[in-house]
Protein backbone atom coordinates (compact mmCIF):
# COMPACT_ATOMS: atom_id res chain seq x y z
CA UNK A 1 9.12 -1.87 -11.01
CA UNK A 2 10.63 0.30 -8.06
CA UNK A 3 8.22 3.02 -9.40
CA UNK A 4 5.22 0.90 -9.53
CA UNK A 5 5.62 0.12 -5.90
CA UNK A 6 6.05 3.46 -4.78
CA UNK A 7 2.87 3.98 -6.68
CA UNK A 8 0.69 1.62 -4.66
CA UNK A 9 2.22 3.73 -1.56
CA UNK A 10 1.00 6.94 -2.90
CA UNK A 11 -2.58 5.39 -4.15
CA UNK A 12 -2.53 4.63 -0.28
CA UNK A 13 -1.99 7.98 0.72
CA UNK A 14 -4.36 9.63 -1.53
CA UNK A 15 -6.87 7.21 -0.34
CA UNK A 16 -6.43 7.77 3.05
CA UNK A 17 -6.25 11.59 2.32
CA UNK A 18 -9.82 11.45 0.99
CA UNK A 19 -10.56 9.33 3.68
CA UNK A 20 -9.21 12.07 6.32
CA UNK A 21 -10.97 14.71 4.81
CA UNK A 22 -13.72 13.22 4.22
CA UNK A 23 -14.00 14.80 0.56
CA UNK A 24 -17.64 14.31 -1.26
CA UNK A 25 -18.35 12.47 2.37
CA UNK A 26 -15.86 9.37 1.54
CA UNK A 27 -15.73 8.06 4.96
CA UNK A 28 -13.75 4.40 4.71
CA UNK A 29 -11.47 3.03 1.37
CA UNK A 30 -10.26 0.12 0.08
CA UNK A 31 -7.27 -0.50 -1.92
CA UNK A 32 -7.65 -3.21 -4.26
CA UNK A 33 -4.82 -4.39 -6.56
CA UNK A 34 -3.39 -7.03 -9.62
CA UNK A 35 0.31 -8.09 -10.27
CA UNK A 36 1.59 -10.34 -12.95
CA UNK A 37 5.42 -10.55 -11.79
CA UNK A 38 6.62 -12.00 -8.79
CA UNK A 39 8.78 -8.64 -7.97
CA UNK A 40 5.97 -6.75 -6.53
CA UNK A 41 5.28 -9.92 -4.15
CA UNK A 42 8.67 -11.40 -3.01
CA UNK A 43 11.89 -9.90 -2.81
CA UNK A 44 14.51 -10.20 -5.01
CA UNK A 45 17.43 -7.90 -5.72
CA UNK A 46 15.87 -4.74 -5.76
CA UNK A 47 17.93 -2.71 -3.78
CA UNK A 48 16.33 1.09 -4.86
CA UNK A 49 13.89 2.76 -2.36
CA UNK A 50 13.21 -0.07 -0.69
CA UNK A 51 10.81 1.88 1.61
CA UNK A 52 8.12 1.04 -0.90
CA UNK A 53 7.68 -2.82 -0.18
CA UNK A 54 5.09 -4.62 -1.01
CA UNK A 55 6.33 -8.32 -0.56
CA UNK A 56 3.91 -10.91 0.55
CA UNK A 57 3.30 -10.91 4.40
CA UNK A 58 4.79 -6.96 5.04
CA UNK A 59 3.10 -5.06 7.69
CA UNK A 60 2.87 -1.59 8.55
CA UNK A 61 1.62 -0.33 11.53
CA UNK A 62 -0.79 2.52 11.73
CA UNK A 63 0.29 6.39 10.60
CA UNK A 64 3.17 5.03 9.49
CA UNK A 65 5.21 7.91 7.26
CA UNK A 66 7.49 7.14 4.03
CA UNK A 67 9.92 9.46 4.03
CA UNK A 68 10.53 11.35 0.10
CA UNK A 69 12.83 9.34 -1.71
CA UNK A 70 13.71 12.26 -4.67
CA UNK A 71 14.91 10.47 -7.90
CA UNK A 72 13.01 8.95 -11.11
CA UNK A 73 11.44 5.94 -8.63
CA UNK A 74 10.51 7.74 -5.87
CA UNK A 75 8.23 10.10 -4.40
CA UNK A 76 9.15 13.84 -3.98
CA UNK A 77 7.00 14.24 -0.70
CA UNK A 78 6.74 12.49 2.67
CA UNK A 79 3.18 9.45 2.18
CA UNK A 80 0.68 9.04 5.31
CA UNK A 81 -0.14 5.81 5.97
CA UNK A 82 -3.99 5.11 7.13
CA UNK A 83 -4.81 5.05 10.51
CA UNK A 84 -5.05 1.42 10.62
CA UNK A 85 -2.31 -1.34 9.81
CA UNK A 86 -1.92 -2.10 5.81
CA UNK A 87 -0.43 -5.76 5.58
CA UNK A 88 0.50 -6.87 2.04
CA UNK A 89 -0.88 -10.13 1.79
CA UNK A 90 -1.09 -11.77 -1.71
CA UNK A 91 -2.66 -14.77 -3.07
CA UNK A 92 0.38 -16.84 -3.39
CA UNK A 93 0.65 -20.60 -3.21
CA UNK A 94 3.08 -20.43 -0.69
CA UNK A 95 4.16 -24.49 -0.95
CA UNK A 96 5.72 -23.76 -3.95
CA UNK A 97 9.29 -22.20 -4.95
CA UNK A 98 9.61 -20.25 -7.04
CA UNK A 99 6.05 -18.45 -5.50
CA UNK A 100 3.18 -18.30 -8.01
CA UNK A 101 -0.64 -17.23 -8.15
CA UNK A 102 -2.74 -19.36 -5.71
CA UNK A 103 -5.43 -22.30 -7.45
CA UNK A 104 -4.09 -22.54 -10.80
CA UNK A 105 -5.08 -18.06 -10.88
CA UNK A 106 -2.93 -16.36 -13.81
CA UNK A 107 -2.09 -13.01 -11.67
CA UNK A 108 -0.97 -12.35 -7.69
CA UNK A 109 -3.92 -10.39 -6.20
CA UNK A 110 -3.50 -8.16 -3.46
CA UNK A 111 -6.01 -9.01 -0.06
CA UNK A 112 -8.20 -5.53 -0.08
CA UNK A 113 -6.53 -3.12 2.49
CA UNK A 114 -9.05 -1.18 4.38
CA UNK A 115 -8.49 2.26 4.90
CA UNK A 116 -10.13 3.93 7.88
CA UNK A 117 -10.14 7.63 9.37
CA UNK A 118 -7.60 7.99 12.36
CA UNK A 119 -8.98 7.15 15.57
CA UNK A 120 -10.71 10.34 17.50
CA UNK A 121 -10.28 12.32 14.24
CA UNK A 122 -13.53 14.66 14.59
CA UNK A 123 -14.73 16.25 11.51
CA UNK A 124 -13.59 19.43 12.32
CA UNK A 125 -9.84 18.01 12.75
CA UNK A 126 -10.53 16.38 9.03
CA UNK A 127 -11.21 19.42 7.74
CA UNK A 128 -7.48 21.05 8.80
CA UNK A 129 -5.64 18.10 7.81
């Protein structure tokens, strides 16, 4: 699962890389996303690279950078963050414990997360990044 979630992190920074550069003139993103297991949405007991959270209700500010985590779960190079805060918000019925899927839904999906360019990032500046 560990390598799942570091997945949606580097989807993220792809996304905002294409974003940045504004490759074929993709200007704004959205990450949309689908879980079936309660692991990618609360915490348990994972304990592995647990830079790579996407629990229900995490936040990270903007430009935030993941460090490389080497190893079979992680990611060999630093991720870039958009230029905007990413909160992991899923559709949880959050009355109930253990948590599960919001009106009766069979999966946990993920709120979209926009992704924007950095502010005062000219196209020029895009361009070098």
């Amino acid at each position: 699962m560990t390598m799942f979630r570091m997945g949606f992190y580097r989807d993220l920074d792809r996304l905002n890389h294409l974003v940045e550069t504004r490759r074929n003139g993709i200007q704004r993103g959205i990450f949309l996303a689908v879980v079936n297991e309660r692991g990618y949405v609360v915490r348990g007991r994972q304990r592995v690279n647990e830079v790579y959270q996407t629990y229900h209700g995490t936040a990270l500010g903007a430009n935030v950078r993941i460090p490389a985590c080497p190893g079979p779960n992680g990611c060999e190079h630093e991720l870039i963050m958009p230029g905007n805060p990413v909160s992991w918000r899923w559709s949880v019925d959050e009355q109930r414990d253990p948590v599960v899927p919001r009106n009766g839904m069979r999966h946990f999906w993920l709120d979209p997360i926009s992704i924007y360019p950095r502010a005062g990032t000219s196209e020029l500046e895009a361009l070098a990044i």
